[in-house]
Protein backbone atom coordinates (compact mmCIF):
# COMPACT_ATOMS: atom_id res chain seq x y z
CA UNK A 1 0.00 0.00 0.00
CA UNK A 2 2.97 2.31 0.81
CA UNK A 3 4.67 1.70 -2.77
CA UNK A 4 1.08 2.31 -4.21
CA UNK A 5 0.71 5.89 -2.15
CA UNK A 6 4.37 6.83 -3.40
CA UNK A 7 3.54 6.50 -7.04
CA UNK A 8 0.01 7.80 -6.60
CA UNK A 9 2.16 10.83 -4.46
CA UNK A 10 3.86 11.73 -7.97
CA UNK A 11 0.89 11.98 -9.89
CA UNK A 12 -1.11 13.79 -7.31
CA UNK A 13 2.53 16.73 -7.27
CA UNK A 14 1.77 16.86 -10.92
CA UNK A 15 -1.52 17.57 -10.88
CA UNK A 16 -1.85 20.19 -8.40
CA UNK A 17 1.12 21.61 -10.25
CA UNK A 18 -1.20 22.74 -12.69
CA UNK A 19 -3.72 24.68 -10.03
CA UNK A 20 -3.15 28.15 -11.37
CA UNK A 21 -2.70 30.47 -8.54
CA UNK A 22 -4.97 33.28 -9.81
CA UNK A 23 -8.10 31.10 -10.15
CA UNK A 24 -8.17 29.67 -6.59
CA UNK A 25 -11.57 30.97 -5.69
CA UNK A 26 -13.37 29.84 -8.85
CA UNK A 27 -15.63 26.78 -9.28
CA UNK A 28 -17.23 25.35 -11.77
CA UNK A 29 -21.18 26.01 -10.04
CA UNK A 30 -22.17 27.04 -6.75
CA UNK A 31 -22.44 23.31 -5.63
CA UNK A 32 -18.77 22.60 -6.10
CA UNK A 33 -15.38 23.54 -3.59
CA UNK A 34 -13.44 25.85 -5.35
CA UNK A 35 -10.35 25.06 -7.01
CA UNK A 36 -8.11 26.08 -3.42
CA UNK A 37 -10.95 23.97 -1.67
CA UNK A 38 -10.25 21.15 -3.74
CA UNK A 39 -7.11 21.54 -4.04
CA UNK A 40 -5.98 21.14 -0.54
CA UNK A 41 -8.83 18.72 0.23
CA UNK A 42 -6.44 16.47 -2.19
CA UNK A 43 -3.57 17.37 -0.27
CA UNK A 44 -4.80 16.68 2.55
CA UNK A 45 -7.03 13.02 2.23
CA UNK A 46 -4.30 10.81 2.86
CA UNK A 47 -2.86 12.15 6.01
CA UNK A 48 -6.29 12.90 7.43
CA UNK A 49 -7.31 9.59 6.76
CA UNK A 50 -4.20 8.43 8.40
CA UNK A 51 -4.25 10.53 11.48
CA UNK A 52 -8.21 9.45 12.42
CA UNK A 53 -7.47 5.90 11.75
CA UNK A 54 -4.27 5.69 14.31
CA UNK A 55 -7.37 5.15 17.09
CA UNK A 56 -9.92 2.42 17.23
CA UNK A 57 -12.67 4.74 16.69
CA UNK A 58 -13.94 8.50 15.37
CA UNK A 59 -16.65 10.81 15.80
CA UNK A 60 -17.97 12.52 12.56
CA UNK A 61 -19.90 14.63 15.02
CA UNK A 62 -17.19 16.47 16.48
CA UNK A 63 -15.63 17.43 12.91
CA UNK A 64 -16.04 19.96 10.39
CA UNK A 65 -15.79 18.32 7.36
CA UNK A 66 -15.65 21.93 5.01
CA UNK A 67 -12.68 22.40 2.96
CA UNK A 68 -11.21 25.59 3.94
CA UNK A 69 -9.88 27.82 1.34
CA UNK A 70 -6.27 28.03 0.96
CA UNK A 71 -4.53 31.33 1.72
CA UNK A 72 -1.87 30.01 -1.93
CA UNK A 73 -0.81 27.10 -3.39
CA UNK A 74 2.26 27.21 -1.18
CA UNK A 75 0.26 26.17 1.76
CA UNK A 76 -1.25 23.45 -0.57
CA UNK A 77 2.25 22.06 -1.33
CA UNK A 78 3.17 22.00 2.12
CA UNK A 79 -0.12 20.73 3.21
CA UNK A 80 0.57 17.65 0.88
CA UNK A 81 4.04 17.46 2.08
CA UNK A 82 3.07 17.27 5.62
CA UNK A 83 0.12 14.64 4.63
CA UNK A 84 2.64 12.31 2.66
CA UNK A 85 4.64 12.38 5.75
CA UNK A 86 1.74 11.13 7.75
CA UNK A 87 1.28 8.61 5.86
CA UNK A 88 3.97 7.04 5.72
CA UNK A 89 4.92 7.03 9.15
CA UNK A 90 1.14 5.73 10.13
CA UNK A 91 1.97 2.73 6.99
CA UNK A 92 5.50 2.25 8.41
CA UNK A 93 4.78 1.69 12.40
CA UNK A 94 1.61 -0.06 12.10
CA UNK A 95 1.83 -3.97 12.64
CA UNK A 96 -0.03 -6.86 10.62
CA UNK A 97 -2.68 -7.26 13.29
CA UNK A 98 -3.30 -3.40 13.88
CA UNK A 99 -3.98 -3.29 10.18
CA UNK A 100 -6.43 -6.16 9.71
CA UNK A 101 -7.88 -4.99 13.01
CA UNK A 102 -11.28 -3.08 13.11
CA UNK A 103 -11.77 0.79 13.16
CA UNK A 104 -15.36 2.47 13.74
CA UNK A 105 -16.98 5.43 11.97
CA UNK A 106 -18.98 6.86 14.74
CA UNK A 107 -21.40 9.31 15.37
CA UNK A 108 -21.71 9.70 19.04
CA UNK A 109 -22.58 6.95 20.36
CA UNK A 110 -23.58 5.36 17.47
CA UNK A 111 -21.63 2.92 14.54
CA UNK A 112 -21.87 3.90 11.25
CA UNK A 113 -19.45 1.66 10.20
CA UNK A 114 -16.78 -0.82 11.33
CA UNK A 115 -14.20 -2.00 9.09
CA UNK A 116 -10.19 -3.50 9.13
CA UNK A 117 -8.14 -0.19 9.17
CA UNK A 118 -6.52 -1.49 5.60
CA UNK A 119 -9.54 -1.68 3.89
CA UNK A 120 -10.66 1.93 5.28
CA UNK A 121 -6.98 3.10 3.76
CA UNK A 122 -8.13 1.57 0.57
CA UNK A 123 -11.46 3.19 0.70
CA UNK A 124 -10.98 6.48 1.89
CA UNK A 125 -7.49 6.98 2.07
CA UNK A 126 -6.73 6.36 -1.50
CA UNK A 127 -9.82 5.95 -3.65
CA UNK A 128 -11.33 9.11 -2.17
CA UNK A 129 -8.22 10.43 -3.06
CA UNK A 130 -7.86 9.15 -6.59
CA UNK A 131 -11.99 10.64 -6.65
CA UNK A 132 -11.17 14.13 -6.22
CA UNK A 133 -7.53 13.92 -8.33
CA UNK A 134 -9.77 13.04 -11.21
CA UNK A 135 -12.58 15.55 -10.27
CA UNK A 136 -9.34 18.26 -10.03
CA UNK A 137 -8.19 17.02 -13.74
CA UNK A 138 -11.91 18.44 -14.78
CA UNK A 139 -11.64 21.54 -13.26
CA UNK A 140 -8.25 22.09 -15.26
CA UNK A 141 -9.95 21.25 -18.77
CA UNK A 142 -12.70 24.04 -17.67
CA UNK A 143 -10.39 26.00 -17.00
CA UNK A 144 -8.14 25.10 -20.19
CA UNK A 145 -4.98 24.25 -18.72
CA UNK A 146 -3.25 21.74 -19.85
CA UNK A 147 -3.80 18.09 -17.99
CA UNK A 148 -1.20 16.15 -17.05
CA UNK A 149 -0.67 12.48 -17.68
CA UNK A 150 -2.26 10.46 -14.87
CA UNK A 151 -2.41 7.18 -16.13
CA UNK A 152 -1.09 7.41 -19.44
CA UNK A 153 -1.07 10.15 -21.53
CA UNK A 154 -3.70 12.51 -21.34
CA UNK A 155 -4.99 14.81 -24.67
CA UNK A 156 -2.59 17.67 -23.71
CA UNK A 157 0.87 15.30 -23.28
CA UNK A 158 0.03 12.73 -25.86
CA UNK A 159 3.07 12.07 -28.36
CA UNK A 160 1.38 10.00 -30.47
CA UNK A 161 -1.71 12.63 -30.82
């Protein structure tokens, strides 16, 4: 999972290398997180994820779950820095058994859902991740910059277009 969240690392840097600084505050309708929003929600998924799964349980109810806006991308950059950093320490230290071993999505007192801590990394550590990378690569082609290759070549860094 660690080698996966390197690679997947990479392409997330290259995408958010693209967020152009001056559009921060736009989205795409009045439903959507901005760019910043969404920008350091990405950056900031994995080590969130990480952090609330160290304990056996968490409370949705005592968490504010709104993207704040970032202030530039710097703090995005740093944010996903900080988050890769997380993550691998929380990867690194954590045994077998804690792994396989159940977490719980509370609210107060009561279970949404109880799951092995590696399939909540799976879940909402990376595919939530790999959700909103993709949802980012849309809000560049509305915005017309240039997408970067993600899995393969995308229409703007295609060689053999």
């Amino acid at each position: 999972m660690l080698t996966e969240f390197n690679t997947e690392a990479a392409t997330t840097k290259r995408v958010l290398d693209r967020v152009p600084v001056d559009k921060l505050g736009w989205k795409p309708s009045e439903k959507s997180m901005s760019l910043g929003q969404l920008a350091l929600h990405i950056a900031t998924v994995p080590g969130g994820i990480a952090h609330i799964t160290k304990p056996d349980a968490f409370d949705v109810s005592k968490n504010n779950f709104t993207p704040p806006m970032p202030e530039s991308m710097e703090q995005v950059h740093a944010a996903l820095e900080q988050s890769m950093r997380t993550v691998d320490e929380t990867l690194r230290e954590c045994s077998d058994e804690t792994a396989m071993g159940d977490w719980h999505l509370m609210m107060g007192e009561t279970e949404i859902a109880s799951m092995p801590r590696a399939a909540v990394w799976r879940s909402l550590m990376l595919n939530h991740w790999y959700h909103h990378r993709g949802q980012m690569s849309v809000y560049l082609r509305l915005l017309d910059v240039p997408v970067p290759s993600i899995y393969g070549p995308s229409a703007d860094e295609n060689p053999f277009a």
